[in-house]
Structure formats: C-alpha cells, structure tokens
Protein backbone atom coordinates (compact mmCIF):
# COMPACT_ATOMS: atom_id res chain seq x y z
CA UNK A 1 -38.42 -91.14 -31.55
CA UNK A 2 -35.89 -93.76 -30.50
CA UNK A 3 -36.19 -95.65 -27.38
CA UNK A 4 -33.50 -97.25 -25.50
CA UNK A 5 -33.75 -99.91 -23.17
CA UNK A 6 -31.78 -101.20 -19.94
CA UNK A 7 -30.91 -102.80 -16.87
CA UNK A 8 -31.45 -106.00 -17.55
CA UNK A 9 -29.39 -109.38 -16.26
CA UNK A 10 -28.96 -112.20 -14.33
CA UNK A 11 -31.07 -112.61 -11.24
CA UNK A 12 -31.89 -114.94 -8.59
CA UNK A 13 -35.15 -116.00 -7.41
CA UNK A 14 -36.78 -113.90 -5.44
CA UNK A 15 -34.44 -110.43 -6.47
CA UNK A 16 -35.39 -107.40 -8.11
CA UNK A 17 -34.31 -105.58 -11.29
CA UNK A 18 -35.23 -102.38 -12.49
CA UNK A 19 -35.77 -101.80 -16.24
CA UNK A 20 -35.64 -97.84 -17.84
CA UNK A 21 -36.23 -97.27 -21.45
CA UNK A 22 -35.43 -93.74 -22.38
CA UNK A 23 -36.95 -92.10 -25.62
CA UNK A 24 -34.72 -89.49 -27.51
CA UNK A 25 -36.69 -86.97 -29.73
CA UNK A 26 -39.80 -85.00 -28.57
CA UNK A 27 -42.97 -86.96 -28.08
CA UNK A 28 -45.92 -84.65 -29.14
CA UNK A 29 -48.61 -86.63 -28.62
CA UNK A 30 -48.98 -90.45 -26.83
CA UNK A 31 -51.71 -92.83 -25.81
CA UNK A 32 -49.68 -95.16 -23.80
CA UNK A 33 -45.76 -96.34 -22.43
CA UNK A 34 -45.48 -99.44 -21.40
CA UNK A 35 -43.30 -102.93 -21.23
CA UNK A 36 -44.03 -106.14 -23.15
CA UNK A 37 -42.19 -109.30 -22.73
CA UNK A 38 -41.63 -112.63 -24.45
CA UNK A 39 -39.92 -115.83 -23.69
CA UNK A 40 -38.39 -118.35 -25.59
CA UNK A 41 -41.58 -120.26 -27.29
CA UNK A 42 -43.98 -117.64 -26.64
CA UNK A 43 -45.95 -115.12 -27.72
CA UNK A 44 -45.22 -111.28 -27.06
CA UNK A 45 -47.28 -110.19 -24.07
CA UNK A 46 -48.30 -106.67 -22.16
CA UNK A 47 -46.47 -106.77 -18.65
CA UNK A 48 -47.28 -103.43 -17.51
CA UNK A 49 -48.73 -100.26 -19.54
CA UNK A 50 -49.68 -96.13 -18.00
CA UNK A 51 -52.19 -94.87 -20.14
CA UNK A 52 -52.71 -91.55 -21.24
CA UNK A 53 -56.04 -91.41 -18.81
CA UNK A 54 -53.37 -92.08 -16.30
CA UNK A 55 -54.63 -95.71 -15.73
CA UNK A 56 -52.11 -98.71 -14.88
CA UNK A 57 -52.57 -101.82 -16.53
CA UNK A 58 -50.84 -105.18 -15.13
CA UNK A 59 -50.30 -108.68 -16.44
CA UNK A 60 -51.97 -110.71 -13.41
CA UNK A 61 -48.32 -112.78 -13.41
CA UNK A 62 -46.95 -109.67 -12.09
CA UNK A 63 -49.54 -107.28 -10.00
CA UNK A 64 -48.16 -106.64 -6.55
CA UNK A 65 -44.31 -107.54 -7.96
CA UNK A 66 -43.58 -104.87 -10.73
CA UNK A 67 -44.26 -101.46 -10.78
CA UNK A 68 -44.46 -99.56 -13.63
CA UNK A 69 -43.35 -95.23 -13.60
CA UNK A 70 -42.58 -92.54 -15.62
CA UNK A 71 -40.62 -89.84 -15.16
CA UNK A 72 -41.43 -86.99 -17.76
CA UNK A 73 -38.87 -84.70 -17.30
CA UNK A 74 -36.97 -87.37 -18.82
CA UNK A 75 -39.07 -88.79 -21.30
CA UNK A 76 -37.98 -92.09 -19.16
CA UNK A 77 -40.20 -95.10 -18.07
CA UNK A 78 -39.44 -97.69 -15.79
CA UNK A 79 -40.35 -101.31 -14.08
CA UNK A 80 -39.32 -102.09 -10.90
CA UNK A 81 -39.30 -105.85 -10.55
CA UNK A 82 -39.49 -107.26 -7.16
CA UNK A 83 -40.04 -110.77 -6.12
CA UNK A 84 -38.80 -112.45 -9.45
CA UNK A 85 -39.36 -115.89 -10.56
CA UNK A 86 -38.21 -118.17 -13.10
CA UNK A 87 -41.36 -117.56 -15.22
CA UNK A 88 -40.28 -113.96 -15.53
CA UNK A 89 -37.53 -114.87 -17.63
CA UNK A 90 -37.68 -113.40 -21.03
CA UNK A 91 -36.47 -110.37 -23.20
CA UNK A 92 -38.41 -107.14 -22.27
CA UNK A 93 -39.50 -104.50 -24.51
CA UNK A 94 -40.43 -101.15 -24.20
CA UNK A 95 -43.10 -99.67 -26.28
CA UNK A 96 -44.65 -96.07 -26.88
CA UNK A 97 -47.75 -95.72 -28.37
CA UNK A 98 -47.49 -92.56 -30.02
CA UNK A 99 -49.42 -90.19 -32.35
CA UNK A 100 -47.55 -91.92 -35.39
CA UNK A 101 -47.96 -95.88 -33.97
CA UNK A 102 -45.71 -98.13 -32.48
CA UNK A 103 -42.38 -97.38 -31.24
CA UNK A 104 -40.45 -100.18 -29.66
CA UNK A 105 -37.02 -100.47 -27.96
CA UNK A 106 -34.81 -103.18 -28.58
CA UNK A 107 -35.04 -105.43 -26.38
CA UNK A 108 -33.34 -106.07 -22.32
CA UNK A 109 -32.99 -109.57 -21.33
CA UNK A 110 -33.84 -110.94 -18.09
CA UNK A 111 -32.95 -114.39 -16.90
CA UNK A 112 -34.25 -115.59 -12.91
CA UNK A 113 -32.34 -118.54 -12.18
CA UNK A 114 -33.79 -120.80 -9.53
C-alpha cells in the first residue's frame, strides 16, 4: 500500500486547507488512518487519527478547527483545516496503521503566514 498525500500550501491566518491522502493497493485489514505533523525543531506529533472502533482522536491544538474523514469507497482520508494559525505550520503526514505496520505518505507542507 502506497499513500499519497495533498493539498497543501500557503495560507493566511485564519484560512482553511483541506489535506487528502489516498492509498493505492487493497487494505485488508487496519487499526487506524490518521495525520501526523511536525515543524521545523520538533518532534513528530498525532494531529488527528479514526480508529478502527470508529473513535476520533484530536491533538487539543486543533479540536474544534480540523476535522478528520474518510471516505472508503476511495480508500481516501482527509483533514479539513479551518481557523489556521501560525503554529499550524509544518509538513503533514498521513499514516495507516495497517495489518503489516506503518504506512506513511510523504509528506504535504503547510505554511500560515501571519
């Protein structure tokens, strides 16, 4: 499985962006989709993640601003961004959870200028 990121770009304060990572192959078997990000300096962290369970799990930074979907039919996720701020910026990264572990896109980058 190969995942494919996009929609990233240039924002301003206060915009929105919507991110899609596709995944090419068939996906058998998955605990969890989700987006990670990580800025210049910093660690790698969970922005949004849909379990398997069906739960939805936020980074507090971005509850009631992003909103994380999935549409199966094509084996697509998404993450609306609304309301962005400079402390958003940083390259996001999609990542399955499958049967076989970790499968992560390459990368979108998002810049919020002020």
């Amino acid at each position: 499985v190969q995942l494919q990121a996009s929609g990233g770009g240039l924002v301003q304060a206060g915009g929105s962006l919507r991110l899609s990572c596709a995944a090419s192959g068939t996906i058998f078997s998955w605990s969890s989709m989700g987006w990670y990000r990580q800025a210049p300096g910093k660690q790698r962290e969970l922005v949004a993640r849909i379990t398997r369970g069906g739960s939805l799990n936020y980074a507090d930074s971005v509850k009631g601003r992003f909103t994380i979907s999935r549409d199966n039919a094509k084996n697509t996720i998404y993450l609306q961004m609304n309301s962005l701020k400079d402390e958003d910026t940083a390259v996001y990264y999609c990542n399955y959870n499958l049967i076989d572990g970790d499968h992560w896109g390459q990368g979108t980058l998002v810049t919020v200028s002020s």
